[in-house]
PDB file of N, CA and C in Angstrom:
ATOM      1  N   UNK A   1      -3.688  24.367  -9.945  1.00  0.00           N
ATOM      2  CA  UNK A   1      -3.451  22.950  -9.763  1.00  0.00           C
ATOM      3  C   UNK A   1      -3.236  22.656  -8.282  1.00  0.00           C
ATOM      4  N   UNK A   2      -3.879  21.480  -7.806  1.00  0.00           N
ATOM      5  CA  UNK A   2      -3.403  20.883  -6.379  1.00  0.00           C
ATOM      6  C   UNK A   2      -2.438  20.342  -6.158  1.00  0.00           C
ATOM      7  N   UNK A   3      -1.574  20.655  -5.082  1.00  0.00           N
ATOM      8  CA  UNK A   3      -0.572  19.575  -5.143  1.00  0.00           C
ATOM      9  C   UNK A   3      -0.638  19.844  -3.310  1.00  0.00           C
ATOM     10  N   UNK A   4       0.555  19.072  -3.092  1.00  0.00           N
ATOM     11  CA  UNK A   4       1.000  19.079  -1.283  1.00  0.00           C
ATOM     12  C   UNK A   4       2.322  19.165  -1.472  1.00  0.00           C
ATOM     13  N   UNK A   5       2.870  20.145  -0.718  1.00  0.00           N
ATOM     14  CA  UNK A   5       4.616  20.361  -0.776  1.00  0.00           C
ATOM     15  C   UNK A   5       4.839  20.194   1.140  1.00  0.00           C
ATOM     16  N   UNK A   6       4.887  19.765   2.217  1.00  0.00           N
ATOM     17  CA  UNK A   6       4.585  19.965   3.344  1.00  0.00           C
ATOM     18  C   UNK A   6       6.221  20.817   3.739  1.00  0.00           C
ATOM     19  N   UNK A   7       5.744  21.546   4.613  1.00  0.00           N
ATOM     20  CA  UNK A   7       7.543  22.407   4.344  1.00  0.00           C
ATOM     21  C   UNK A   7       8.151  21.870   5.740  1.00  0.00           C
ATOM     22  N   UNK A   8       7.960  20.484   6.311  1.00  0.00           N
ATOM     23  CA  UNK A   8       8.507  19.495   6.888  1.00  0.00           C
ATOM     24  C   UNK A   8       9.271  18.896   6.743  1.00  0.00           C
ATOM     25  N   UNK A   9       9.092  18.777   4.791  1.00  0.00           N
ATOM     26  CA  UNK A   9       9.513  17.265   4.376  1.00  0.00           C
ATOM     27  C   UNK A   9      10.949  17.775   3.519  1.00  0.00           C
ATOM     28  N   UNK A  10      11.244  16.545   3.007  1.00  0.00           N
ATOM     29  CA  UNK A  10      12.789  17.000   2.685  1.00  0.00           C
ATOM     30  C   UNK A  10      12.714  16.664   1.385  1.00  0.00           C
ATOM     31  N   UNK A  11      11.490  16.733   0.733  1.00  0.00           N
ATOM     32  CA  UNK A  11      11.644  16.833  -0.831  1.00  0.00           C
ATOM     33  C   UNK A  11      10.583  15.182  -1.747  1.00  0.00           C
ATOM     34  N   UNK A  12      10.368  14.683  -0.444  1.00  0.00           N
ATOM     35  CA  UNK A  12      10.145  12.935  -1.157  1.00  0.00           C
ATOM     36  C   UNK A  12       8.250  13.069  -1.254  1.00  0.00           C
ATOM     37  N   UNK A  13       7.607  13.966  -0.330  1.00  0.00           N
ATOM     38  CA  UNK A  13       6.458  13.735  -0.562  1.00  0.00           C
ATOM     39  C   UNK A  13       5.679  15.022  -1.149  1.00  0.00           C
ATOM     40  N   UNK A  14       6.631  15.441  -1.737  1.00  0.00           N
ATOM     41  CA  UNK A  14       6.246  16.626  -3.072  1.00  0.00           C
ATOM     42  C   UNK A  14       5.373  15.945  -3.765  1.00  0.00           C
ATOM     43  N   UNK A  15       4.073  16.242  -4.076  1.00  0.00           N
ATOM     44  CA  UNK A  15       2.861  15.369  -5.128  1.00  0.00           C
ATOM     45  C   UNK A  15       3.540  16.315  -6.598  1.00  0.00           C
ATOM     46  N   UNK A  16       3.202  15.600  -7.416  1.00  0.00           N
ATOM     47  CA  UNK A  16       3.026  15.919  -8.941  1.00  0.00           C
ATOM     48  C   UNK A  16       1.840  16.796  -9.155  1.00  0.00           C
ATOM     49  N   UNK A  17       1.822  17.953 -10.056  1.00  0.00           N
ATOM     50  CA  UNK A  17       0.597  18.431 -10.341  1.00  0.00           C
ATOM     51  C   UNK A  17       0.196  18.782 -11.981  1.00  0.00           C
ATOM     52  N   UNK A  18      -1.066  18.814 -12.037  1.00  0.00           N
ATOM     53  CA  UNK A  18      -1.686  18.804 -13.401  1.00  0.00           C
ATOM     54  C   UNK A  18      -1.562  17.249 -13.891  1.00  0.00           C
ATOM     55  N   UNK A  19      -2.077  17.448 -15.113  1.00  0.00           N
ATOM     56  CA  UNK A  19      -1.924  16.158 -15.788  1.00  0.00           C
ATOM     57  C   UNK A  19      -0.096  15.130 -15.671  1.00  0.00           C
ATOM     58  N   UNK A  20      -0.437  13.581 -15.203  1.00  0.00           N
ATOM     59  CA  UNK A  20       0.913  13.335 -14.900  1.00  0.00           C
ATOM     60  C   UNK A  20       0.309  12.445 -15.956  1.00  0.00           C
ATOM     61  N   UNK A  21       1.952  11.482 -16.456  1.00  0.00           N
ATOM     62  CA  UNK A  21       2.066  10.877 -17.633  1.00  0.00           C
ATOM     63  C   UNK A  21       3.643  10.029 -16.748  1.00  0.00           C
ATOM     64  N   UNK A  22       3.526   8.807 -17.035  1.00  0.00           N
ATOM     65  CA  UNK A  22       4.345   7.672 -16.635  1.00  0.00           C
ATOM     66  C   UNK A  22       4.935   7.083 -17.810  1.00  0.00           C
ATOM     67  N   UNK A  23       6.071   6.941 -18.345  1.00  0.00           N
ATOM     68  CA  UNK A  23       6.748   6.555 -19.608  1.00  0.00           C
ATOM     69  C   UNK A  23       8.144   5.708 -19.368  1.00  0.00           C
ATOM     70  N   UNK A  24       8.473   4.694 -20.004  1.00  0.00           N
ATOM     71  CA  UNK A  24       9.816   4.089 -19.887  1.00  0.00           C
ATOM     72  C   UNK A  24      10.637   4.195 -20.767  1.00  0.00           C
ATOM     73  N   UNK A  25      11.662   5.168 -19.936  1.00  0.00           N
ATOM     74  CA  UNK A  25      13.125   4.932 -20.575  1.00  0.00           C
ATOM     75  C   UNK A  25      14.394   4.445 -20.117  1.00  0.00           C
ATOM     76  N   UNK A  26      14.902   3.701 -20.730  1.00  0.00           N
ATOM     77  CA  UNK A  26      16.004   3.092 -20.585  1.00  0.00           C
ATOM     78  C   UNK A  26      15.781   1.815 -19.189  1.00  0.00           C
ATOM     79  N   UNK A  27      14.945   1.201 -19.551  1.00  0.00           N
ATOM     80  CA  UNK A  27      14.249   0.068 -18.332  1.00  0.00           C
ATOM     81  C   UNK A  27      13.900   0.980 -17.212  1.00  0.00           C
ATOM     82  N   UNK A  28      13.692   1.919 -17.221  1.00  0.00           N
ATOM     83  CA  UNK A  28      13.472   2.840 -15.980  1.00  0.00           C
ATOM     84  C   UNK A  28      12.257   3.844 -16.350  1.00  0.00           C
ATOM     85  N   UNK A  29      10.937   3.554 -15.002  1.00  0.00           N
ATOM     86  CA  UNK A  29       9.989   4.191 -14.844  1.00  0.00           C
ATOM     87  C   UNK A  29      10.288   5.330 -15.128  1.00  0.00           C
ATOM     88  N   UNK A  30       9.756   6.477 -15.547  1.00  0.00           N
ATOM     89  CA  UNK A  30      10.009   8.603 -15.442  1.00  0.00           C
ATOM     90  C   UNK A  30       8.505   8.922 -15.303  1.00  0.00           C
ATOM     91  N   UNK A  31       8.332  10.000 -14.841  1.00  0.00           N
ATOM     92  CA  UNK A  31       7.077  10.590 -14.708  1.00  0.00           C
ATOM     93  C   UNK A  31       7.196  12.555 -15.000  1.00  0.00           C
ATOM     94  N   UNK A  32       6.519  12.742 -15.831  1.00  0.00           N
ATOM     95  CA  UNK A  32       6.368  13.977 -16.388  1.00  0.00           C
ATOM     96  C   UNK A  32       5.164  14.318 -15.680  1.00  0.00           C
ATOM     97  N   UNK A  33       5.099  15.562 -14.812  1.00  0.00           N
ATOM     98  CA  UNK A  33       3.821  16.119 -15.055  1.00  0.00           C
ATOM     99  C   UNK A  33       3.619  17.582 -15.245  1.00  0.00           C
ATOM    100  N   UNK A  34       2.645  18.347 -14.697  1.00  0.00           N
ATOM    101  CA  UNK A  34       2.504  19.755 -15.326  1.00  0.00           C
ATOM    102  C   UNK A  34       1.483  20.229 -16.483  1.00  0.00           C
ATOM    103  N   UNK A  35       0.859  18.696 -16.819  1.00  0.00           N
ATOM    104  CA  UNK A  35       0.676  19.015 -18.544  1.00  0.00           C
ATOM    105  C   UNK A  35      -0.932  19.360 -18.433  1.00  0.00           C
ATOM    106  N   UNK A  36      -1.455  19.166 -19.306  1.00  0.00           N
ATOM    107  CA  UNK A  36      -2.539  19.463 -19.893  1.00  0.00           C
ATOM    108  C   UNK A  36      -3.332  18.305 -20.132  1.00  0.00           C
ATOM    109  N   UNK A  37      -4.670  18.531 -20.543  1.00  0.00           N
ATOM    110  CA  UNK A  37      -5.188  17.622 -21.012  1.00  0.00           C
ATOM    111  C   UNK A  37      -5.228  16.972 -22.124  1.00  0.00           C
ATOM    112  N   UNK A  38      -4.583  17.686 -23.001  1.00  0.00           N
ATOM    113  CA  UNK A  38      -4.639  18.105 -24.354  1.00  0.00           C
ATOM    114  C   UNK A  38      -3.170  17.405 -25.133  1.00  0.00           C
ATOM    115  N   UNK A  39      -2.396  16.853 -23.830  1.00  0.00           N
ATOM    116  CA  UNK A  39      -1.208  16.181 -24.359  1.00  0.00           C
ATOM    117  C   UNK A  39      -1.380  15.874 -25.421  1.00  0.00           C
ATOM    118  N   UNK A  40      -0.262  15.353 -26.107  1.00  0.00           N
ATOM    119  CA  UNK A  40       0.276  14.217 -26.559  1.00  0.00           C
ATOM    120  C   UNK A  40       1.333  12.763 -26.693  1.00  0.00           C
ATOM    121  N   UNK A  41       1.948  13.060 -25.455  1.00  0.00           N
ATOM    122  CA  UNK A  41       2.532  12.076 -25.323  1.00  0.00           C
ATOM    123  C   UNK A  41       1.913  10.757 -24.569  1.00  0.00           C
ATOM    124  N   UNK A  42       2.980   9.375 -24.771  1.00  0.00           N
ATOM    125  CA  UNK A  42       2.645   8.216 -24.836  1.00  0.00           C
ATOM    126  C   UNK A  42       2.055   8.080 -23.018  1.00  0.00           C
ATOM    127  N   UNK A  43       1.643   7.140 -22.032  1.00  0.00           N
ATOM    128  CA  UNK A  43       1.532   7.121 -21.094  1.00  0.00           C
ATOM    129  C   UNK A  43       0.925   5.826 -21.025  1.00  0.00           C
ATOM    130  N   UNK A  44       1.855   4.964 -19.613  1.00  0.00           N
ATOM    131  CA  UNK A  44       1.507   3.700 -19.264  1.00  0.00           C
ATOM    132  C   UNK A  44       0.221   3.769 -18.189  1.00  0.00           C
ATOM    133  N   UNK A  45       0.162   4.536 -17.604  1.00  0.00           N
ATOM    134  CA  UNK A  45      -0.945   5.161 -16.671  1.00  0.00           C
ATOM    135  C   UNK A  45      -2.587   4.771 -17.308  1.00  0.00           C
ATOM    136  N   UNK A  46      -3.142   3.783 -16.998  1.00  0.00           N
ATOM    137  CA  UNK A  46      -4.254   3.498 -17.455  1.00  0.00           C
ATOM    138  C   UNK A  46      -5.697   4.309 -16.360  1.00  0.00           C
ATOM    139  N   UNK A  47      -7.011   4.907 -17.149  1.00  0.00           N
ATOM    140  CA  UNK A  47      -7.854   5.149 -16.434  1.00  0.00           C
ATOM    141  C   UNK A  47      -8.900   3.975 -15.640  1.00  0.00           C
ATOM    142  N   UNK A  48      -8.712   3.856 -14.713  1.00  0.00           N
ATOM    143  CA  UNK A  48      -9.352   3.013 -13.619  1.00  0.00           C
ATOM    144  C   UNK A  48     -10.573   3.575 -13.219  1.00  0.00           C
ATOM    145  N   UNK A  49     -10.811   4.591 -12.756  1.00  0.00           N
ATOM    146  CA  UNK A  49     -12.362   4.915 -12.445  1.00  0.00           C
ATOM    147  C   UNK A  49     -12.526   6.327 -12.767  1.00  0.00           C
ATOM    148  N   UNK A  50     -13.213   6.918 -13.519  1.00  0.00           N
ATOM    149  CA  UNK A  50     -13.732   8.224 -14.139  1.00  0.00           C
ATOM    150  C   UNK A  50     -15.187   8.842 -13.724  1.00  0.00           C
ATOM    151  N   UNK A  51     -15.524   9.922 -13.871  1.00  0.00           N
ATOM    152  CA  UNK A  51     -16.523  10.104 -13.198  1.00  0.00           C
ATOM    153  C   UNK A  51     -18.135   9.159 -13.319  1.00  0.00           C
ATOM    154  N   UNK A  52     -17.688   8.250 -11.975  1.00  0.00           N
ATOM    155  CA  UNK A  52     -18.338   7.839 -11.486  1.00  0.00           C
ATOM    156  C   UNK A  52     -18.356   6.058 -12.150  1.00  0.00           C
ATOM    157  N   UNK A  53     -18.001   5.957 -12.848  1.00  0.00           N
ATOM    158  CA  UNK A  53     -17.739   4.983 -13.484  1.00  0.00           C
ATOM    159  C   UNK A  53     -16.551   3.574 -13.542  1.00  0.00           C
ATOM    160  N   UNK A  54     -16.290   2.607 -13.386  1.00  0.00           N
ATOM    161  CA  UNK A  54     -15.316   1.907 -12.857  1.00  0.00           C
ATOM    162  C   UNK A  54     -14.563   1.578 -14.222  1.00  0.00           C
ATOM    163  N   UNK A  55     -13.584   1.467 -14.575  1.00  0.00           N
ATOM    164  CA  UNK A  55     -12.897   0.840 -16.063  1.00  0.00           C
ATOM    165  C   UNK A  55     -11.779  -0.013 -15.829  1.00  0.00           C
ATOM    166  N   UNK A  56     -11.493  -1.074 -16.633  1.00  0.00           N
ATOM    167  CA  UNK A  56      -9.736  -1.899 -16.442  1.00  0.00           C
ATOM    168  C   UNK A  56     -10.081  -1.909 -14.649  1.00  0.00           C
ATOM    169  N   UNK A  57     -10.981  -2.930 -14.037  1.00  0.00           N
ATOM    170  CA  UNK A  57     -11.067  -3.639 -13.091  1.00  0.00           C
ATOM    171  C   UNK A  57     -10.102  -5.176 -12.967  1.00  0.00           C
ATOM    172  N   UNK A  58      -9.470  -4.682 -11.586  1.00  0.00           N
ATOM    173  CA  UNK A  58      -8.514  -5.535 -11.856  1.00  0.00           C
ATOM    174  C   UNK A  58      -8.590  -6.324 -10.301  1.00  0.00           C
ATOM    175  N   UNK A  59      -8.156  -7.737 -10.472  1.00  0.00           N
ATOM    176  CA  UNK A  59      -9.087  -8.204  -9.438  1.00  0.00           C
ATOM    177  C   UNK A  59      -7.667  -8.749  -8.049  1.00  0.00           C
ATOM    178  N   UNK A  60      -7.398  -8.691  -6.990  1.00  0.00           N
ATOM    179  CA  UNK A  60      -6.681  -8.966  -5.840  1.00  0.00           C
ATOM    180  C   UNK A  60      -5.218  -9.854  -6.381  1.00  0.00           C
ATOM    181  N   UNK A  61      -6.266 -11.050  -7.240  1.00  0.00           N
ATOM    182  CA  UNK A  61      -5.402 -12.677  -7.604  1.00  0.00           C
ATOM    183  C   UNK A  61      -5.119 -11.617  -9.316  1.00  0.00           C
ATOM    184  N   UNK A  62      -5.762 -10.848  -9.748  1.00  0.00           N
ATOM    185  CA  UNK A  62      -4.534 -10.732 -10.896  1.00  0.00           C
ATOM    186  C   UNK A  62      -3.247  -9.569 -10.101  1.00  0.00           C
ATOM    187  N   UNK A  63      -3.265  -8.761  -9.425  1.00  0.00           N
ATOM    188  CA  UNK A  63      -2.734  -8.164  -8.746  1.00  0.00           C
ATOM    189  C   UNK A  63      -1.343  -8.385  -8.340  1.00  0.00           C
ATOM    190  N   UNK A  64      -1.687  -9.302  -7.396  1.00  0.00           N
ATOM    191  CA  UNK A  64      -1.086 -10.674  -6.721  1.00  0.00           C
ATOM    192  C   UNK A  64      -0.006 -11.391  -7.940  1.00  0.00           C
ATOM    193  N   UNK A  65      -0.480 -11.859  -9.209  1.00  0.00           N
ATOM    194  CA  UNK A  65       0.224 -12.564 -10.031  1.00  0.00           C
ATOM    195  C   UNK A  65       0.972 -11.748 -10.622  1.00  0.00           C
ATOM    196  N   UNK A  66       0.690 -10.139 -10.991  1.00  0.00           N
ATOM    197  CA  UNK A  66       1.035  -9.077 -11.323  1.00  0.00           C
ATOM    198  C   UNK A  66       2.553  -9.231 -10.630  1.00  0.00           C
ATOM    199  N   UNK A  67       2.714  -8.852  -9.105  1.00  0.00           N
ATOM    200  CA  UNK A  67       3.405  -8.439  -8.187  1.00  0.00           C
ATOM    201  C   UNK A  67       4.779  -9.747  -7.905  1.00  0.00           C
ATOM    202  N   UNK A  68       4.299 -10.697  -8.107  1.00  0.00           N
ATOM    203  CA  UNK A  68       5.269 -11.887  -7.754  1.00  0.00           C
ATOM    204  C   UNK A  68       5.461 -12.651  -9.331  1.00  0.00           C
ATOM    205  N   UNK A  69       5.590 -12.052 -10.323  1.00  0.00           N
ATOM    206  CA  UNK A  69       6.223 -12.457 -11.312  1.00  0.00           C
ATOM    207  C   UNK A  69       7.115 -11.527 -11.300  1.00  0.00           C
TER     208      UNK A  69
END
């Protein structure tokens, strides 16, 4: 698996590796990763572009309305 650990840093720009998965508990974002492809758990993490292909295009002004509500 790829990741970046830079042995500079003091712990904040450690990347996640393998399959990551984004889930809410308790009103609060968590992120699991490590996993497989093969999961099963739930994940808010939607696929946006796959090989080669664009999906759930999302446009500046929904973004925008996204961000300031």
């Amino acid at each position: 698996m790829l990741f970046k650990d830079p042995i500079t840093d003091d712990g904040i720009k450690k990347s996640n590796t393998g399959v990551v998965v984004v889930q809410e508990k308790n009103g609060k974002l968590i992120c699991k990763d490590g996993l497989s492809f093969n999961h099963n758990e739930s994940n808010l993490m939607q696929v946006i572009f796959k090989d080669g292909k664009l999906y759930n295009e999302t446009s500046l002004k929904e973004i925008r309305n996204i961000i300031n509500n």
